[in-house]
N, C-alpha and C. Protein backbone atom coordinates (compact mmCIF):
# COMPACT_ATOMS: atom_id res chain seq x y z
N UNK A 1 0.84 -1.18 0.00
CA UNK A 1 0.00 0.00 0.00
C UNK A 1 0.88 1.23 0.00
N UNK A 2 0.10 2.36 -1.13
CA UNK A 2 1.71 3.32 -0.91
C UNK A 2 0.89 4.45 -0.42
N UNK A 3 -0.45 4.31 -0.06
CA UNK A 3 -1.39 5.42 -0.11
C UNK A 3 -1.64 5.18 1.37
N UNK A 4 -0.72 6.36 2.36
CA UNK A 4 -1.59 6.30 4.07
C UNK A 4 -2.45 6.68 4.23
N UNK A 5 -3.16 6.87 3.22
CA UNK A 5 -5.16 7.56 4.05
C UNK A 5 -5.59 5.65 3.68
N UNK A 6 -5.05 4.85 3.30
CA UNK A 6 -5.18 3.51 3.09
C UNK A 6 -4.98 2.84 4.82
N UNK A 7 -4.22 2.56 5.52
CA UNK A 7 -3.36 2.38 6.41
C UNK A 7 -4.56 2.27 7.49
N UNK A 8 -4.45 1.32 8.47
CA UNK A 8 -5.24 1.62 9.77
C UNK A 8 -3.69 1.83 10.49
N UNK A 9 -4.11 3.10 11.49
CA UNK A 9 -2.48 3.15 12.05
C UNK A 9 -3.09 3.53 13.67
N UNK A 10 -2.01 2.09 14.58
CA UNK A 10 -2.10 2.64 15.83
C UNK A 10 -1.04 2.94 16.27
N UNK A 11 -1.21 3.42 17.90
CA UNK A 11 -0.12 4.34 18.05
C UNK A 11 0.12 3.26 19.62
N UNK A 12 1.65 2.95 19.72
CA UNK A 12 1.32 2.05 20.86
C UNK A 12 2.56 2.91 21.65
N UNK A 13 3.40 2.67 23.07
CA UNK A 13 4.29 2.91 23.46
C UNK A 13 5.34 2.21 23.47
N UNK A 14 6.47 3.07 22.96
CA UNK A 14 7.63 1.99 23.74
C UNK A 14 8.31 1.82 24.45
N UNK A 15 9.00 1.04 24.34
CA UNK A 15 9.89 0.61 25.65
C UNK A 15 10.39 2.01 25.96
N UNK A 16 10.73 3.37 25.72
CA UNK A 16 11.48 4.62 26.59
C UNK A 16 10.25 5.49 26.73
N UNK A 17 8.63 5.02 26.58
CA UNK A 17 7.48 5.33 26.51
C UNK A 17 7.38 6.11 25.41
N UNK A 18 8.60 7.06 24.87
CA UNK A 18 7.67 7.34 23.42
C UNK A 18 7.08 6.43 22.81
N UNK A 19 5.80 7.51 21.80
CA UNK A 19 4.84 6.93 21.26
C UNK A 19 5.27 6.36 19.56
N UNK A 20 4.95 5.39 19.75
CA UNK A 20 5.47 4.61 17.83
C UNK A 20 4.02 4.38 17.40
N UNK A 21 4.25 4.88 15.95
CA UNK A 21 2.91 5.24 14.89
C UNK A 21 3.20 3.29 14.30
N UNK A 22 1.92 2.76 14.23
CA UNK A 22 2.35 1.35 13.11
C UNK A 22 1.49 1.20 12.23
N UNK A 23 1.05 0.39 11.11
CA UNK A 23 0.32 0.60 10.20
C UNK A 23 -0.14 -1.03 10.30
N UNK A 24 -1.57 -1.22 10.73
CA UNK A 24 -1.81 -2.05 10.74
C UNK A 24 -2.22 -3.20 9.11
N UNK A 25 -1.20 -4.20 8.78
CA UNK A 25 -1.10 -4.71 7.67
C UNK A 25 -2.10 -6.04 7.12
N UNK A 26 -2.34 -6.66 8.06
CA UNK A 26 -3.19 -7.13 7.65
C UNK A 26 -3.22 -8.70 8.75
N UNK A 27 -4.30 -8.87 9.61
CA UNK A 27 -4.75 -10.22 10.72
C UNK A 27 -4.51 -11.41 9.76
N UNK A 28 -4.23 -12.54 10.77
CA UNK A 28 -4.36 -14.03 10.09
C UNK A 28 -4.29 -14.73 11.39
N UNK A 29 -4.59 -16.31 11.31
CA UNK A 29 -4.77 -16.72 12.03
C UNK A 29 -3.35 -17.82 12.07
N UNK A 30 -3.57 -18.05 13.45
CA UNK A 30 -2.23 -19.43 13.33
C UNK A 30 -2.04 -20.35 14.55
N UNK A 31 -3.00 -21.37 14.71
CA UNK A 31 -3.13 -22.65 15.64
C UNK A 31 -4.16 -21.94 16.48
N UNK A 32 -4.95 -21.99 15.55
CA UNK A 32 -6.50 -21.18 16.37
C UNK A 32 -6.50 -20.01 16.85
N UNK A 33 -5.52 -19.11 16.81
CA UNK A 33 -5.18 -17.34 17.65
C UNK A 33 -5.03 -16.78 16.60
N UNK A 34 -5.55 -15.57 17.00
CA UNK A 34 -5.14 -14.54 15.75
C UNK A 34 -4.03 -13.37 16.13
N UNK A 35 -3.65 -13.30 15.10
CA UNK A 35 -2.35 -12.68 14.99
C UNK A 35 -2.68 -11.33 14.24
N UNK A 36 -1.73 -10.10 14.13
CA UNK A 36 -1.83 -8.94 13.20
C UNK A 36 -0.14 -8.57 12.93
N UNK A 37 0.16 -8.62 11.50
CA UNK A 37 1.18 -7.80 11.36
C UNK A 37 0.94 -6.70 11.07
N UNK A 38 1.96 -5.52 12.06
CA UNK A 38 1.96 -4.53 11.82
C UNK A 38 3.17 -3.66 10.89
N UNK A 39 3.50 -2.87 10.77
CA UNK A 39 4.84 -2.53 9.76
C UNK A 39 4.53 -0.67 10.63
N UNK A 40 5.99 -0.21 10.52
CA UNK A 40 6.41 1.10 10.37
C UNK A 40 6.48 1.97 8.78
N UNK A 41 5.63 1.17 8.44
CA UNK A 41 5.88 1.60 6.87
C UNK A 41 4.80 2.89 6.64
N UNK A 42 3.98 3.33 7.41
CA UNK A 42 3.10 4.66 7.46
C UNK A 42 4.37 5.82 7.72
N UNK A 43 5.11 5.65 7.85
CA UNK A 43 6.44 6.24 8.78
C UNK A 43 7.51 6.54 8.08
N UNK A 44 7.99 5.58 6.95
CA UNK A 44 8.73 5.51 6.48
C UNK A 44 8.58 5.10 4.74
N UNK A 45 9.54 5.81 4.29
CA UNK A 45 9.28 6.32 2.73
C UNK A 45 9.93 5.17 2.04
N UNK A 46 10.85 4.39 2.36
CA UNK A 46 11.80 3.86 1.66
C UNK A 46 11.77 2.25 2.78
N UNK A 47 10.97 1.53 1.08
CA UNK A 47 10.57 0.10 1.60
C UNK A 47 11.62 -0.62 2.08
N UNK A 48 12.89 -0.57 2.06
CA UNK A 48 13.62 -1.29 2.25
C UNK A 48 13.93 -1.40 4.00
N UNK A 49 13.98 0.07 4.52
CA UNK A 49 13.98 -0.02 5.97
C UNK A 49 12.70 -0.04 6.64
N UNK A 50 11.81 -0.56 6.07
CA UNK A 50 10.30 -1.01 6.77
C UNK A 50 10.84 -1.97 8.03
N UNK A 51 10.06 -1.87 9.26
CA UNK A 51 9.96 -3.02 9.86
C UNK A 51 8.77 -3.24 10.40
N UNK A 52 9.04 -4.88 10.31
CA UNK A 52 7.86 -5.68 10.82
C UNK A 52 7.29 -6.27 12.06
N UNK A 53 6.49 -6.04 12.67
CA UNK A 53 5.95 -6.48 13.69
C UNK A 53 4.78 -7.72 13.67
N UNK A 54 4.94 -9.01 14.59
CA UNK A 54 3.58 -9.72 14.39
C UNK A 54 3.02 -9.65 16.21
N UNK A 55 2.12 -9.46 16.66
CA UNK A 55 1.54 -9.33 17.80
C UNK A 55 0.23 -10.35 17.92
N UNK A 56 -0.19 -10.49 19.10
CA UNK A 56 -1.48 -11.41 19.13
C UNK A 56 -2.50 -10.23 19.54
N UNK A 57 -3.11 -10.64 19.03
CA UNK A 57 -5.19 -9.70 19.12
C UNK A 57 -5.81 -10.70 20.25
N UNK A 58 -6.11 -9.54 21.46
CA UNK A 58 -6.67 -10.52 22.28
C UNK A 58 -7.67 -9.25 22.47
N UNK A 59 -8.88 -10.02 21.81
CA UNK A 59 -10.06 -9.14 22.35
C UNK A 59 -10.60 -8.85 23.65
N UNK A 60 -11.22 -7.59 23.67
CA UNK A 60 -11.38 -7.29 25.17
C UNK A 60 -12.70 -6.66 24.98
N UNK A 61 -13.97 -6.16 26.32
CA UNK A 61 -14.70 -5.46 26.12
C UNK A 61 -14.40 -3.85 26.34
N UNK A 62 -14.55 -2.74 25.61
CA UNK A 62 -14.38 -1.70 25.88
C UNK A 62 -15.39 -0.62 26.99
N UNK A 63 -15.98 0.21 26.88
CA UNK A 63 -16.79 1.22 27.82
C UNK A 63 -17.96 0.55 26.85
N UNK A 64 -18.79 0.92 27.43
CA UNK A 64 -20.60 0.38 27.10
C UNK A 64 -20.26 -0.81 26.10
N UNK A 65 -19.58 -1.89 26.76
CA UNK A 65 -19.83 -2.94 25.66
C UNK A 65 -19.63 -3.07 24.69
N UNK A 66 -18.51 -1.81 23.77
CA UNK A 66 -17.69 -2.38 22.92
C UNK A 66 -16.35 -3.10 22.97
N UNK A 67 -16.53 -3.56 21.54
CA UNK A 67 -15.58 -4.54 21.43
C UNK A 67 -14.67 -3.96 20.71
N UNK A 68 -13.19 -4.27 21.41
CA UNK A 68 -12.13 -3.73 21.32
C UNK A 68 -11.11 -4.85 21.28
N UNK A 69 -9.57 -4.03 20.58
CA UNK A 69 -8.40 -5.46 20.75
C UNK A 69 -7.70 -4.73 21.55
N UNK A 70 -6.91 -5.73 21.77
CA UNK A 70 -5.73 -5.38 22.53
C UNK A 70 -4.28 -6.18 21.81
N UNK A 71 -3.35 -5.46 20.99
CA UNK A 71 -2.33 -6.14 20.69
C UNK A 71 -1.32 -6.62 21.77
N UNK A 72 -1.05 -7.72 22.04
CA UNK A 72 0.17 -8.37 22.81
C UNK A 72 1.31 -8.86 22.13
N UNK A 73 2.22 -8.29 22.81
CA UNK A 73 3.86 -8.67 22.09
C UNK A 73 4.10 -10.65 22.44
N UNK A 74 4.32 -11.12 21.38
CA UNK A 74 4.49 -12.48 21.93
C UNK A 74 6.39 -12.76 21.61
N UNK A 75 6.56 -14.15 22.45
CA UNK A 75 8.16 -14.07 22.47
C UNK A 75 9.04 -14.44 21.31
N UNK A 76 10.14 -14.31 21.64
CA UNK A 76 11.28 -14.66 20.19
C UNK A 76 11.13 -15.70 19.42
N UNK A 77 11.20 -16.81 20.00
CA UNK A 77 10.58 -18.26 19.40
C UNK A 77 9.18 -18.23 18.68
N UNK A 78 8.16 -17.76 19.20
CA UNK A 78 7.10 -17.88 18.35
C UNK A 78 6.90 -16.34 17.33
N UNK A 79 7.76 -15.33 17.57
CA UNK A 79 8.08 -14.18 16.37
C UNK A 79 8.66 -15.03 15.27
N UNK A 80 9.49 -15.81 15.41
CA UNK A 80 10.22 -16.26 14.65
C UNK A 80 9.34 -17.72 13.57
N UNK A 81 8.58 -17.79 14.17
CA UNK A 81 7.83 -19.27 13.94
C UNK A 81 6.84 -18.17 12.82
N UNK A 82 6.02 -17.33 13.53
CA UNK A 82 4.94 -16.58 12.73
C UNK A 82 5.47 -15.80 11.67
N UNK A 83 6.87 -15.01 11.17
CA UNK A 83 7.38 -14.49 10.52
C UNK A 83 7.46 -15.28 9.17
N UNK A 84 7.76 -16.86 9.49
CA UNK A 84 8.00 -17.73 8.53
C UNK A 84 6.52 -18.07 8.01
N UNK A 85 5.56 -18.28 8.61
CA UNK A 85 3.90 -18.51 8.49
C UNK A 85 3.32 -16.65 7.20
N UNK A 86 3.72 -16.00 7.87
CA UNK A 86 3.31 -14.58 7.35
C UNK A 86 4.23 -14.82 5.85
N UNK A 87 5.71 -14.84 5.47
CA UNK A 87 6.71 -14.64 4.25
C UNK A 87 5.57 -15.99 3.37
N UNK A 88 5.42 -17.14 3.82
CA UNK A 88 4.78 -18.10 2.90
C UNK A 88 3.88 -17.61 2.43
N UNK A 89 2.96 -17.07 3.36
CA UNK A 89 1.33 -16.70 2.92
C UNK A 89 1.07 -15.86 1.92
N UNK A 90 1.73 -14.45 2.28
CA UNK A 90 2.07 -13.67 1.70
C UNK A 90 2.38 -13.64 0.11
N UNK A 91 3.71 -14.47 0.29
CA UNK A 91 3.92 -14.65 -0.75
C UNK A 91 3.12 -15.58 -2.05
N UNK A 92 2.64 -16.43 -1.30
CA UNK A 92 1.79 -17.25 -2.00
C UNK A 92 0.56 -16.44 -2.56
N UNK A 93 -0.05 -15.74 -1.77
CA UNK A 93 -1.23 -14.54 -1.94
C UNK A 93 -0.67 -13.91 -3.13
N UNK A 94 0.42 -13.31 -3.20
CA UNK A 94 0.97 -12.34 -4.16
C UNK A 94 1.17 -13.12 -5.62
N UNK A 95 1.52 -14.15 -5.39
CA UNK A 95 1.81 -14.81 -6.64
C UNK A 95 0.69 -15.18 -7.73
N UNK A 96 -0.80 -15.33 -6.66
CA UNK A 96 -2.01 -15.68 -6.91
C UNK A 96 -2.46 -14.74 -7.50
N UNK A 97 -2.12 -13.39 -7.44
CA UNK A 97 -2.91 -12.26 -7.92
C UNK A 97 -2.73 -11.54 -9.53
């Protein structure tokens, strides 16, 4: 996507509490949980230094009963497991089109 009025973009904290902008890329699922990669690519002009994020969506209820997510950072071993799940899919998707 090269168009950010395209982009769902949240804004989460980080680790020195500044705030990081991400561009939410697109949910999938993987051993029944759902997952979202996100990218810094709303942020950044030049695809090559994009980076990628995969987080888990753990829904929550919000104020009067909406429904809301909550992204959770999951650990190195399973970043690494879902990164390889996301490059296949992906790619396979792309090839299809």
């Amino acid at each position: 996507m090269s168009n950010q009025e395209e982009w769902d973009i949240i804004e989460l904290e980080g680790d020195d509490g500044s705030p990081i902008r991400l561009c939410v890329e697109r949910y999938f699922f993987y051993n029944g949980d759902e997952y979202v990669l996100l990218s810094d690519a709303c942020d950044v002009e030049d695809e090559a230094e994009v980076s990628r994020y995969v987080m888990k969506v753990q829904p929550m209820e919000g104020a009067g009963n909406e429904d809301m997510e909550e992204f959770v950072p999951v650990d190195e071993d399973l970043m690494d497991q879902l990164i390889q799940v996301v490059e296949a899919t992906f790619d396979t998707e792309d090839e299809d089109e």
